[in-house]
Protein backbone atom coordinates (compact mmCIF):
# COMPACT_ATOMS: atom_id res chain seq x y z
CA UNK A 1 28.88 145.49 117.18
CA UNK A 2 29.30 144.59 120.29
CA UNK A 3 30.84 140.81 122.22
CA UNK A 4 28.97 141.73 125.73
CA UNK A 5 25.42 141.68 126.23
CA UNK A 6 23.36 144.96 125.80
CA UNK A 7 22.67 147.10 128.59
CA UNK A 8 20.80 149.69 126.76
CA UNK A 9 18.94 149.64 123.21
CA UNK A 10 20.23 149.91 119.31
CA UNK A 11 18.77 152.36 117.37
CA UNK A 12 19.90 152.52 113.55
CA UNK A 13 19.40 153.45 110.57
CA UNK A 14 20.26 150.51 108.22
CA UNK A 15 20.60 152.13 105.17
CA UNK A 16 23.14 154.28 106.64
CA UNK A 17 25.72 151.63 107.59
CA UNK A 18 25.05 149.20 104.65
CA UNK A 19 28.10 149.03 102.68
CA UNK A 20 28.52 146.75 99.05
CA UNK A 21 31.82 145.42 97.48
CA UNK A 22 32.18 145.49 93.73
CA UNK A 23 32.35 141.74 93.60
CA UNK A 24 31.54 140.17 97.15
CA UNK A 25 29.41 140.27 100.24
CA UNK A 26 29.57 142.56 103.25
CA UNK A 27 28.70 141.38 106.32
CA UNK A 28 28.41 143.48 109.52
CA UNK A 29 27.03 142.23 112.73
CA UNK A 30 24.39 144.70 114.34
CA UNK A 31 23.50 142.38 117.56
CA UNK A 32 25.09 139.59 118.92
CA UNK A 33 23.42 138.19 122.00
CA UNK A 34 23.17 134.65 123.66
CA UNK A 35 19.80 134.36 122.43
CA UNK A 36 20.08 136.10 119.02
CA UNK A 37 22.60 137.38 116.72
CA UNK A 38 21.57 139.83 113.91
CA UNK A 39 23.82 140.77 110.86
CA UNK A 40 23.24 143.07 107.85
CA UNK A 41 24.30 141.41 105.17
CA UNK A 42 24.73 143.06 101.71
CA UNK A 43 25.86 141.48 98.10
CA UNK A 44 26.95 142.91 94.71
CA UNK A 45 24.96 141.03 91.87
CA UNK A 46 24.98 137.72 91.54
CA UNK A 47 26.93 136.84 94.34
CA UNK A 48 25.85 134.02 96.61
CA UNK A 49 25.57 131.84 99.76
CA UNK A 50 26.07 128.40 98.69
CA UNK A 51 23.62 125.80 100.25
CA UNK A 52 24.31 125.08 103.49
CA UNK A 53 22.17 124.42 106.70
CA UNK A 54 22.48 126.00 110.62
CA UNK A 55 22.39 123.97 113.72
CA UNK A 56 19.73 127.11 114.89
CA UNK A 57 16.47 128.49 113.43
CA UNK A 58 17.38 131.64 111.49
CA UNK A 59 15.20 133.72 109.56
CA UNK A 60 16.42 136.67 106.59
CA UNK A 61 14.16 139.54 105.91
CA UNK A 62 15.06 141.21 102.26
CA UNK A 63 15.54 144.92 102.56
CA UNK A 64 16.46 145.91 99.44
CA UNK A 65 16.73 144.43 96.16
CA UNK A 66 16.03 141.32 94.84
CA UNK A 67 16.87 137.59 95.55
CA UNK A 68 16.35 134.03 94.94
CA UNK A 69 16.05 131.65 98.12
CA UNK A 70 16.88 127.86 98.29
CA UNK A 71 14.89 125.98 100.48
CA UNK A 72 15.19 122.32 100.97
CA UNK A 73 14.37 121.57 97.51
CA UNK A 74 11.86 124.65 96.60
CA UNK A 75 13.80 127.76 94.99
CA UNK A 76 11.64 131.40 95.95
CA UNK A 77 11.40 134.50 94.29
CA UNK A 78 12.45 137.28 97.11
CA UNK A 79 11.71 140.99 96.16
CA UNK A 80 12.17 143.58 98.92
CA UNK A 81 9.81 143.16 101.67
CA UNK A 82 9.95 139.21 102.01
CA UNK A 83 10.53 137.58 105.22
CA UNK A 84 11.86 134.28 105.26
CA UNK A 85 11.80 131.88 108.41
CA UNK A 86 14.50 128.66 108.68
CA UNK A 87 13.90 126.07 111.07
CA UNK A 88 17.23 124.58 112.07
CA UNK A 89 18.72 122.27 109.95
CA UNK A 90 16.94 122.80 106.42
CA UNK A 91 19.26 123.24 103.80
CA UNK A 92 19.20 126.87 102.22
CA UNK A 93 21.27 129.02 99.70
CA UNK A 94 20.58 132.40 98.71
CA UNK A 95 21.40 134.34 95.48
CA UNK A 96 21.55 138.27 94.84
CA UNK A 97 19.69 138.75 91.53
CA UNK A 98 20.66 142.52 92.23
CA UNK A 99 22.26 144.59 94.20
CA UNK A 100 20.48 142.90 97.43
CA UNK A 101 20.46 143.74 101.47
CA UNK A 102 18.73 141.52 103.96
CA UNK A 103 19.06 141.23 107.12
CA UNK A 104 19.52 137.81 109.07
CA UNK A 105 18.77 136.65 112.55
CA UNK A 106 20.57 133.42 114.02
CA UNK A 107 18.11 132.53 116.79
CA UNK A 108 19.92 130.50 119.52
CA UNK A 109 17.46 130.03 122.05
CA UNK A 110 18.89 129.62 125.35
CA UNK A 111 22.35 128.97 126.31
């Protein structure tokens, strides 16, 4: 929510600024850093990331809902409450089973 580095801390309730579309995937960016980035990201069933890989590690922790997680080759059942870790470079795709949140961190290390 903000393009300059934080002076002072976020406090938030999630749930409160999660939005869905009918038929897409709403994305809203909650910290954005030099080190780390963090975006809410929420999808209307069956909607999906395609597979795709990051040049940093990034790691998804599902809030709500349910999802299923490519990794490399090795598909994972997500329900609520999984955390998920991505070392740069591994090819990953994620699927909403239901209405799903999670939220992601892009960690970029130093600058």
């Amino acid at each position: 929510m903000t393009e300059t580095p934080r002076t002072t801390p976020w406090v938030g309730d999630l749930s409160n600024i999660t939005e869905f579309a009918s038929d897409g995937i709403v994305s809203k960016t909650i910290v954005d850093e030099p080190r780390v980035k963090a975006l809410l990201m929420a999808f209307a069933p069956g909607q999906s990331l395609s597979e795709h890989t990051a040049s940093m590690p990034a790691s998804i922790h599902i809030l709500q809902g349910h999802a299923s997680v490519l990794l490399g080759e090795e598909r994972h059942d997500a329900p609520a409450g999984t955390y998920i870790y991505m070392p740069a470079g591994l090819k990953h795709a994620v699927e909403a089973i239901d209405q799903m949140v999670f939220l992601l961190h892009l960690h970029r290390g130093e600058e």
